[in-house]
Protein backbone atom coordinates (compact mmCIF):
# COMPACT_ATOMS: atom_id res chain seq x y z
CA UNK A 1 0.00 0.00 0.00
CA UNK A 2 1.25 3.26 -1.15
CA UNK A 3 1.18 6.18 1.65
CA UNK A 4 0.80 9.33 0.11
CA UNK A 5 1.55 12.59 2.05
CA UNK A 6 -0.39 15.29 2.97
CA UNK A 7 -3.38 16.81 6.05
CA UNK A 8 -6.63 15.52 5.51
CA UNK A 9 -9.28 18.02 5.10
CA UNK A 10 -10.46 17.65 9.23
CA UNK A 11 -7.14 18.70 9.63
CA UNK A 12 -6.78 21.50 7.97
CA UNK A 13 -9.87 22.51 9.16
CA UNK A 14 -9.03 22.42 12.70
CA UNK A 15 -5.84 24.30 11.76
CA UNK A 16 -7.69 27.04 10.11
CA UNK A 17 -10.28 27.46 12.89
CA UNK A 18 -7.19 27.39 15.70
CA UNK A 19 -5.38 30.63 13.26
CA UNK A 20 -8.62 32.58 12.95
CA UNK A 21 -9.01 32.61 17.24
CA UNK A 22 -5.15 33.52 17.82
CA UNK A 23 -5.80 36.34 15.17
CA UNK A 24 -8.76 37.44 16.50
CA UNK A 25 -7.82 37.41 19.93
CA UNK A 26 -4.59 39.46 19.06
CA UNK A 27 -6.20 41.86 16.50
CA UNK A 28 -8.43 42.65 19.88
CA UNK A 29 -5.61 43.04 22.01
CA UNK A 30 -4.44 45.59 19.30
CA UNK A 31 -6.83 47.47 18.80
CA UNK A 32 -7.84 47.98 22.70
CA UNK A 33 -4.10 48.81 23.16
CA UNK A 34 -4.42 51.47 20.11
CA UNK A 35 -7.85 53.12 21.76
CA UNK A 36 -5.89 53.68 25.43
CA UNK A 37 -3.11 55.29 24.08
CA UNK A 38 -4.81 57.47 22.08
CA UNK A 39 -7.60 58.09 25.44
CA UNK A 40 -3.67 58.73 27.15
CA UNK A 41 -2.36 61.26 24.55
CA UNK A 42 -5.81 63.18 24.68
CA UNK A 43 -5.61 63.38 28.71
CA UNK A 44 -1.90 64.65 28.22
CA UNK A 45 -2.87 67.03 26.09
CA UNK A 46 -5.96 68.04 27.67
CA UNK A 47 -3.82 68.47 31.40
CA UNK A 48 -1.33 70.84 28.88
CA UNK A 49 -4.67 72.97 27.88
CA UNK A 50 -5.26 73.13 31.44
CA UNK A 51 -1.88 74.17 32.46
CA UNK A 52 -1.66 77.01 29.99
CA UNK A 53 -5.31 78.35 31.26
CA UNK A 54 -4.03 78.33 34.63
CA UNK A 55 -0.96 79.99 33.39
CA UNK A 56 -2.74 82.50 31.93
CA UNK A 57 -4.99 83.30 34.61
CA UNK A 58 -2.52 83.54 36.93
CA UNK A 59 -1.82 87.38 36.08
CA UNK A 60 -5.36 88.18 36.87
CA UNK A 61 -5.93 86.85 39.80
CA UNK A 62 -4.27 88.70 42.63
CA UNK A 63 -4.43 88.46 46.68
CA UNK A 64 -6.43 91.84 46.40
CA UNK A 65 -8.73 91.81 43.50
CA UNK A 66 -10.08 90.06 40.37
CA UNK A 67 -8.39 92.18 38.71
CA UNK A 68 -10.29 92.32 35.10
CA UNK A 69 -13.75 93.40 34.62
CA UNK A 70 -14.52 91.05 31.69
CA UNK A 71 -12.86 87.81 33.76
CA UNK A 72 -14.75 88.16 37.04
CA UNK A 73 -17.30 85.57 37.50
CA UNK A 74 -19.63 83.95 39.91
CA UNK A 75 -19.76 80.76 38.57
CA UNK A 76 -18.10 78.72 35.79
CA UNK A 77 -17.54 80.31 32.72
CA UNK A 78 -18.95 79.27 29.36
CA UNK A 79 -17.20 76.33 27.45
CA UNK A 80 -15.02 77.67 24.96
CA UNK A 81 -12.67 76.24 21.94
CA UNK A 82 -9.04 76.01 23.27
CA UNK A 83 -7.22 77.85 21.28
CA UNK A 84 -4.10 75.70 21.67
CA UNK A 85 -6.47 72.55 19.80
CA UNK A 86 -9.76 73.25 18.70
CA UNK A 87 -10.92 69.67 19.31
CA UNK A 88 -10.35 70.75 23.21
CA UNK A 89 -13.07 72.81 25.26
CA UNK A 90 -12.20 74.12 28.56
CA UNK A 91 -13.88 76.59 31.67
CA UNK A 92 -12.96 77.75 34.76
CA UNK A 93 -13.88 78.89 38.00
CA UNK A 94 -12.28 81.58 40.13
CA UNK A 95 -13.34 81.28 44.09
CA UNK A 96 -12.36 82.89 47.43
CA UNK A 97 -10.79 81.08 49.90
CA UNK A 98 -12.74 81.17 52.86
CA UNK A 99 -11.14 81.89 56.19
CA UNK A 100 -10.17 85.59 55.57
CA UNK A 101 -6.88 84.07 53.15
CA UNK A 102 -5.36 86.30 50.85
CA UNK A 103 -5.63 84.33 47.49
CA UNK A 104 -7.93 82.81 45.38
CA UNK A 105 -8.47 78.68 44.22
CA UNK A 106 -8.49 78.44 40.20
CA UNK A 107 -10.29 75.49 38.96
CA UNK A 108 -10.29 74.68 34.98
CA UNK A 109 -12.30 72.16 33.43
CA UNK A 110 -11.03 70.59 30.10
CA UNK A 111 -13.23 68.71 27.82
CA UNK A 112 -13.56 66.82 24.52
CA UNK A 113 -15.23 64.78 21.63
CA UNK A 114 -14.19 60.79 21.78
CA UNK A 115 -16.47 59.98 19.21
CA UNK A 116 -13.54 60.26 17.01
CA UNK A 117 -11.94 56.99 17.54
């Protein structure tokens, strides 16, 4: 009897069905990896937006006064574009410190779309 070489089709079968979970199972390992770093890289950027607000605030706001009409608020301000990224919103809040302290507590709020991924 001649032996010829070769997978028989159950074989093959089995080998094609054991490739197409490995792939799948690392093509979702991939892809999760992809969406946190880009979440990561829009929180970095989004804490840099919020740095340069406070930055920029920082000259207003004074031990003794608020110091410019059009910045003094209440409450939180409107969201606005950043102007650093438009895809980036941010407000802020400027509040007393109760307890008779000479300074103020800045708060800024940075927001944005991630329907984009």
């Amino acid at each position: 009897m001649i032996k010829k070489a070769g997978f028989t089709l159950m074989e093959v079968i089995v080998a094609i069905t054991i490739l197409g979970l490995l792939s799948a199972g690392f093509f979702s390992v991939a892809f999760s990896a992809r969406n946190l770093t880009w979440r990561s890289r829009m929180r970095l950027r989004g804490i840099e937006i919020a740095r340069h607000r406070i930055e920029e605030l920082r000259r207003h706001v004074r031990a003794d006064t608020w110091d410019t009409g059009s910045l003094r608020v209440m409450g939180w301000t409107g969201w606005a574009n950043a102007p650093e990224d438009s895809a980036f919103q941010s407000r802020y809040i400027v509040q007393s410190i109760a307890g008779g302290y000479q300074c103020r507590n800045v708060t800024v709020q940075v927001r944005w779309n991630e329907a984009g991924l």
